[in-house]
PDB file of N, CA and C in Angstrom:
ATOM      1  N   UNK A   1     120.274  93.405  92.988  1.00  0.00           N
ATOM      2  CA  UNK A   1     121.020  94.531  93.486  1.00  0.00           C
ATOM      3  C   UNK A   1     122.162  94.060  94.377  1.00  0.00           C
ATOM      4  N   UNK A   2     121.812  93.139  95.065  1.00  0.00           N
ATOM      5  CA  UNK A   2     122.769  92.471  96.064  1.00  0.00           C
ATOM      6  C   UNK A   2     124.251  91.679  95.303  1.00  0.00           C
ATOM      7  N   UNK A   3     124.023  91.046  93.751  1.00  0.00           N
ATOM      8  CA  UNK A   3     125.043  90.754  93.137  1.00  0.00           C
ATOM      9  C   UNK A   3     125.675  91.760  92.878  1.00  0.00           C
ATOM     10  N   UNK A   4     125.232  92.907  92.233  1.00  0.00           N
ATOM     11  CA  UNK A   4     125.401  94.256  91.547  1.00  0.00           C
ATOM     12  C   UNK A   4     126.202  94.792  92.669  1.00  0.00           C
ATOM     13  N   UNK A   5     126.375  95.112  93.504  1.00  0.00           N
ATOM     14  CA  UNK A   5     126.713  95.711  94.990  1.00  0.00           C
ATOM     15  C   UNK A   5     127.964  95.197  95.285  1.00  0.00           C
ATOM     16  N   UNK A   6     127.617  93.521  95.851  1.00  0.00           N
ATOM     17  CA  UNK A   6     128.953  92.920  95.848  1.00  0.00           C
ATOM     18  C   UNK A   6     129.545  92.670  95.017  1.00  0.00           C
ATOM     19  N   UNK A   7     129.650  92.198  93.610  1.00  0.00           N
ATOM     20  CA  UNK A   7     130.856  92.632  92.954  1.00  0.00           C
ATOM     21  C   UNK A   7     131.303  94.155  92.015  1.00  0.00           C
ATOM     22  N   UNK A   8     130.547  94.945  92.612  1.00  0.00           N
ATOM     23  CA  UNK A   8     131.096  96.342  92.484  1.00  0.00           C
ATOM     24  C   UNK A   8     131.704  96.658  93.501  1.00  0.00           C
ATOM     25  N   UNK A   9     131.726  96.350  94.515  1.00  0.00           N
ATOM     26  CA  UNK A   9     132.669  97.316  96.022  1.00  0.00           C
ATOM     27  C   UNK A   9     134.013  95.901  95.657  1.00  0.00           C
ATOM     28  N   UNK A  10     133.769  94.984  95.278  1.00  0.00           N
ATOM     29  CA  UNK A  10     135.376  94.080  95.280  1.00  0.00           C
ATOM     30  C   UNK A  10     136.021  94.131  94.013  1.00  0.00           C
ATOM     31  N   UNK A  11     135.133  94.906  93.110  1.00  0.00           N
ATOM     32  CA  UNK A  11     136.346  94.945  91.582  1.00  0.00           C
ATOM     33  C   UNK A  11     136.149  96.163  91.232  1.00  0.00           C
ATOM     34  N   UNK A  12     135.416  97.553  91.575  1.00  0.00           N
ATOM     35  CA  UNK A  12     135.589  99.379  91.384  1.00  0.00           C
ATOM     36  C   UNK A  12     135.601  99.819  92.288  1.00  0.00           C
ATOM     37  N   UNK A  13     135.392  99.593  93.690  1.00  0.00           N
ATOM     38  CA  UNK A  13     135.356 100.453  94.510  1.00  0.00           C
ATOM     39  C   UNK A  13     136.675 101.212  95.089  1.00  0.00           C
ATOM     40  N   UNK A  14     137.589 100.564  94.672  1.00  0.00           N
ATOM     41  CA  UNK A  14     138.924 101.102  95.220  1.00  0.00           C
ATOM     42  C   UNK A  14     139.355 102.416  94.082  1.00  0.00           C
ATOM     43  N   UNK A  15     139.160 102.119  92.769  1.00  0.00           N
ATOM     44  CA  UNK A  15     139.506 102.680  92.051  1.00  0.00           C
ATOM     45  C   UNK A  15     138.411 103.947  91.150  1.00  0.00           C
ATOM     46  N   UNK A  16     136.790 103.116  91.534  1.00  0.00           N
ATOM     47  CA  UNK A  16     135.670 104.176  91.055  1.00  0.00           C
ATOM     48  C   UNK A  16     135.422 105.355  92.161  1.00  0.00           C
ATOM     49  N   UNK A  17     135.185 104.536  93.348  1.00  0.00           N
ATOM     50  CA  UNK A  17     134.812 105.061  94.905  1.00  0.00           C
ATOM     51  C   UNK A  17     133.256 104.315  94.418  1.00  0.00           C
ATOM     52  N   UNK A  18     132.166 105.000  95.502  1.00  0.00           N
ATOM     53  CA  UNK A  18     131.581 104.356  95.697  1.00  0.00           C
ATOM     54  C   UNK A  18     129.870 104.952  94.469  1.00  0.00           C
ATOM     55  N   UNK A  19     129.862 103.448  94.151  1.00  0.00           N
ATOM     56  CA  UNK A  19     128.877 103.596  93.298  1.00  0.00           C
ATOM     57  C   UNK A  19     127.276 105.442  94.072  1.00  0.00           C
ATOM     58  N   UNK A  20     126.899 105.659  92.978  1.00  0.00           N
ATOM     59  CA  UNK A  20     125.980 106.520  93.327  1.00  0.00           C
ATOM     60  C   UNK A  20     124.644 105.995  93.425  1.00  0.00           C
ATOM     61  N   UNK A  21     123.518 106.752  93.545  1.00  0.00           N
ATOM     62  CA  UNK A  21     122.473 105.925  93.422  1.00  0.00           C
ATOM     63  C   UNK A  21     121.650 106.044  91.636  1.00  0.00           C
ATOM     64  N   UNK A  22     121.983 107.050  91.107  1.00  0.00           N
ATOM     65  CA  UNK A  22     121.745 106.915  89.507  1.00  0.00           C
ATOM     66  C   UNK A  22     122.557 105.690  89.252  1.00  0.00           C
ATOM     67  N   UNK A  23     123.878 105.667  89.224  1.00  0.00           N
ATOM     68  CA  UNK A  23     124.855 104.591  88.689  1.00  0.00           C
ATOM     69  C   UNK A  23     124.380 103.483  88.593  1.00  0.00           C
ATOM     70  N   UNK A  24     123.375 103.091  90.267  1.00  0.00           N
ATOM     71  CA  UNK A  24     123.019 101.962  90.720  1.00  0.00           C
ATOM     72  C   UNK A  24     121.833 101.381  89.887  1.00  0.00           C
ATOM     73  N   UNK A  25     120.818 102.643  89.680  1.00  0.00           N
ATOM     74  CA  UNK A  25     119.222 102.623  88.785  1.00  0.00           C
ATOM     75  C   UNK A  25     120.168 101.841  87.392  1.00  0.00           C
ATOM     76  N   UNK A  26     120.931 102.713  86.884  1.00  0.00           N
ATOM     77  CA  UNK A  26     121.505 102.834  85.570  1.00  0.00           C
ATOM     78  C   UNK A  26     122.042 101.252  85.135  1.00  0.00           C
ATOM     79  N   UNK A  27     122.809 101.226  86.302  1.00  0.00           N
ATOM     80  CA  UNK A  27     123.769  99.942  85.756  1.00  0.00           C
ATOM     81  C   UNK A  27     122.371  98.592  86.113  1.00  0.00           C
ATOM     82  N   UNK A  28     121.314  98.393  87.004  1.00  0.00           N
ATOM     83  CA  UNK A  28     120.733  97.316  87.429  1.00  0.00           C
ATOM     84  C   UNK A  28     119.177  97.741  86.212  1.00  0.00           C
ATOM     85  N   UNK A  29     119.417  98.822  85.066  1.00  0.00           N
ATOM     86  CA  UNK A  29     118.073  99.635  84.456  1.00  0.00           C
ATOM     87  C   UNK A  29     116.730  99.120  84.577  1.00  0.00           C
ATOM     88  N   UNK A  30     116.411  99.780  86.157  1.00  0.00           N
ATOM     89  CA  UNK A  30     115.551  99.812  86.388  1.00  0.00           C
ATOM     90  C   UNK A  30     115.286 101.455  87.174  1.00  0.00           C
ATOM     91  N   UNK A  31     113.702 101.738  87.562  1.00  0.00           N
ATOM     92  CA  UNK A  31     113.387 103.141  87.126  1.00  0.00           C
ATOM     93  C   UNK A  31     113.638 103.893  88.445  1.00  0.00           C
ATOM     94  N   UNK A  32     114.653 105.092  89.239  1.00  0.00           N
ATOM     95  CA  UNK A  32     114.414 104.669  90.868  1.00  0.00           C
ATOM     96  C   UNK A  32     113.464 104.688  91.415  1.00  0.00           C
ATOM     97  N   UNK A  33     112.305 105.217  91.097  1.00  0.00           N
ATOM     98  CA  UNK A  33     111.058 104.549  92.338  1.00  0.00           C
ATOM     99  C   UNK A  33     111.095 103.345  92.333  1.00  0.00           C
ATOM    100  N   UNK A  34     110.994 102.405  91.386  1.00  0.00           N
ATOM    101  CA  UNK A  34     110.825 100.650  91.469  1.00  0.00           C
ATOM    102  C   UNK A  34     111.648 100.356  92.565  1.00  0.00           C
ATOM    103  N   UNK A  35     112.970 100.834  92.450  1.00  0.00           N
ATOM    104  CA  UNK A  35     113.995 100.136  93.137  1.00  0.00           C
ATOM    105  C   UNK A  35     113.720 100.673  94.521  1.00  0.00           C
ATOM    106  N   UNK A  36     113.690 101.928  94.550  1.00  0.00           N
ATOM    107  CA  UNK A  36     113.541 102.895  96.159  1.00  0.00           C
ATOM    108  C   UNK A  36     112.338 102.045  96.859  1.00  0.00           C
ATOM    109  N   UNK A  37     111.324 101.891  95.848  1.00  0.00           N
ATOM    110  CA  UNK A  37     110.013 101.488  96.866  1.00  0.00           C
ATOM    111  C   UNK A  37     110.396 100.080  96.954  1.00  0.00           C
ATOM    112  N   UNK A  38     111.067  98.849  96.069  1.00  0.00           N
ATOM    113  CA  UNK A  38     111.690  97.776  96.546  1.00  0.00           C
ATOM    114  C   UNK A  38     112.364  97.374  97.344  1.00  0.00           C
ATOM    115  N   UNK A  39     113.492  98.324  98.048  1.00  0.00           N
ATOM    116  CA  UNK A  39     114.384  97.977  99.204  1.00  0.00           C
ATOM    117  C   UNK A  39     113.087  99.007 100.098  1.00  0.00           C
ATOM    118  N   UNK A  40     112.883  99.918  99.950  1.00  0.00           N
ATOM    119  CA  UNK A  40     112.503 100.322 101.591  1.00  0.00           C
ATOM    120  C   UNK A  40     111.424  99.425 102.025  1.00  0.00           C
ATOM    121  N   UNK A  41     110.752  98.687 101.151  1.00  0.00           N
ATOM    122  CA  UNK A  41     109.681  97.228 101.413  1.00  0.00           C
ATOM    123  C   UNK A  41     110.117  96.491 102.541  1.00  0.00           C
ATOM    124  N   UNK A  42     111.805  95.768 101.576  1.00  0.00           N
ATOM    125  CA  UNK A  42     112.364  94.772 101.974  1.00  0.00           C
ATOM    126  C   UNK A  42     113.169  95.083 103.338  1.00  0.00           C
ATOM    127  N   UNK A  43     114.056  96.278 102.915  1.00  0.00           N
ATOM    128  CA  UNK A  43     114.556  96.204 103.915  1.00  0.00           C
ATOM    129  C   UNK A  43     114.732  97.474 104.857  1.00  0.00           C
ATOM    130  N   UNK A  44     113.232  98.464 104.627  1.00  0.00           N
ATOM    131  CA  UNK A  44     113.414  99.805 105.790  1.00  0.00           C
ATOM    132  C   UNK A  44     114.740 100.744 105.320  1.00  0.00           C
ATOM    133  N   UNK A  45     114.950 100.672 104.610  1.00  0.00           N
ATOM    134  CA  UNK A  45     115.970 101.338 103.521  1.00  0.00           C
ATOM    135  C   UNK A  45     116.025 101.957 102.410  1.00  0.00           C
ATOM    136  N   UNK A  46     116.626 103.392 102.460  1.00  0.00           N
ATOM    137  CA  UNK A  46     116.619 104.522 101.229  1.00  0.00           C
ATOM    138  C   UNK A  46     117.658 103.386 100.692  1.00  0.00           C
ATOM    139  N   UNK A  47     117.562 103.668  98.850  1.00  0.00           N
ATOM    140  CA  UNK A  47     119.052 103.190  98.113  1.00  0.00           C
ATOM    141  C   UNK A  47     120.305 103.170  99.020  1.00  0.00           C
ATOM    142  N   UNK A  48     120.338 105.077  99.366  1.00  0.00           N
ATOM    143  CA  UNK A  48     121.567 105.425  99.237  1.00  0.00           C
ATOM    144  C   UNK A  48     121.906 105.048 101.444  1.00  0.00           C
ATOM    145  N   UNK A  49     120.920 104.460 101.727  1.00  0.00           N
ATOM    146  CA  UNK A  49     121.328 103.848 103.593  1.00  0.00           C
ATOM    147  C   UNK A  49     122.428 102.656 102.612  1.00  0.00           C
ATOM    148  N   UNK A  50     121.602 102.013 102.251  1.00  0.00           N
ATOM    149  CA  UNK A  50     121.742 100.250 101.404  1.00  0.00           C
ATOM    150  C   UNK A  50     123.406 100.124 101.083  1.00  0.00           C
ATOM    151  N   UNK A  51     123.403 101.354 100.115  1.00  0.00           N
ATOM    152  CA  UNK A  51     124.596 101.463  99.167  1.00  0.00           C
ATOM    153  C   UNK A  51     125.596 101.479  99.820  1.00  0.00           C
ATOM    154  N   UNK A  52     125.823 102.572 101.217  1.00  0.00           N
ATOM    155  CA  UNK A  52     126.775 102.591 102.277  1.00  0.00           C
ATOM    156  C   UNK A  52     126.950 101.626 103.380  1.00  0.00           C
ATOM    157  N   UNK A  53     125.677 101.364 103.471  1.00  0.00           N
ATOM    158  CA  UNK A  53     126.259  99.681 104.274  1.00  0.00           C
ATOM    159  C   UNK A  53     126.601  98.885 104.123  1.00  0.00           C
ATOM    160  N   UNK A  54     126.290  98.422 102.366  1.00  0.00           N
ATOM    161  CA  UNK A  54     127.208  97.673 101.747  1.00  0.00           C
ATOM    162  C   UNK A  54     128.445  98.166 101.887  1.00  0.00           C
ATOM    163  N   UNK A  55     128.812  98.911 101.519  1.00  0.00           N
ATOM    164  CA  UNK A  55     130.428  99.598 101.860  1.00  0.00           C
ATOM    165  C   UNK A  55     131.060  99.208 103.430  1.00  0.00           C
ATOM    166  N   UNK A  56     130.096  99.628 104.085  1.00  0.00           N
ATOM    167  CA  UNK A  56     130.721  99.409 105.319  1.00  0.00           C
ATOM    168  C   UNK A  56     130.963  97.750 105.909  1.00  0.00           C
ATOM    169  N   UNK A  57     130.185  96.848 105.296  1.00  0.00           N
ATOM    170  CA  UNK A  57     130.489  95.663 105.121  1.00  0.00           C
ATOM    171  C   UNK A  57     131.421  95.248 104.740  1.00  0.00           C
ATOM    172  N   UNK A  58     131.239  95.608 103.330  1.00  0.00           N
ATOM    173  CA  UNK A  58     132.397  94.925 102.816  1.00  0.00           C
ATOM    174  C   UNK A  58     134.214  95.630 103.095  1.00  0.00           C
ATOM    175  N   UNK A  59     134.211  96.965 104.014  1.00  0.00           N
ATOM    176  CA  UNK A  59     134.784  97.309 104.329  1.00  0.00           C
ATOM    177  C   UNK A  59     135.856  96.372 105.918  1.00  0.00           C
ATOM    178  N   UNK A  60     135.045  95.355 106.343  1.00  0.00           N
ATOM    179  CA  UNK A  60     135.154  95.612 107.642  1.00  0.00           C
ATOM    180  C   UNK A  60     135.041  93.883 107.288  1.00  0.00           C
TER     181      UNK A  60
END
């Protein structure tokens, strides 16, 4: 997810905006509980906290 993330906010994000959290299931196809219950494991995090902090990262 973390490849998926960073090179989506540096080669669509200007021009897609910012990935959704289907987009995210869709494009990485996997099911969203797998993924939801995988980051909030790892990292105390809904998708859609994850998705925007990536943004705000790579924003800044």
């Amino acid at each position: 997810m973390e490849k998926f993330l960073n090179d989506y906010m540096v080669n669509n994000a200007a021009k897609d905006g910012i990935p959704t959290v289907q987009f995210t299931f869709d494009a990485l196809g996997v099911s969203p509980g797998y993924l939801s219950g995988m980051l909030k494991s790892i990292t105390g995090e809904i998708t859609q906290q994850h998705i925007h902090n990536k943004l705000i990262i790579t924003a800044k």
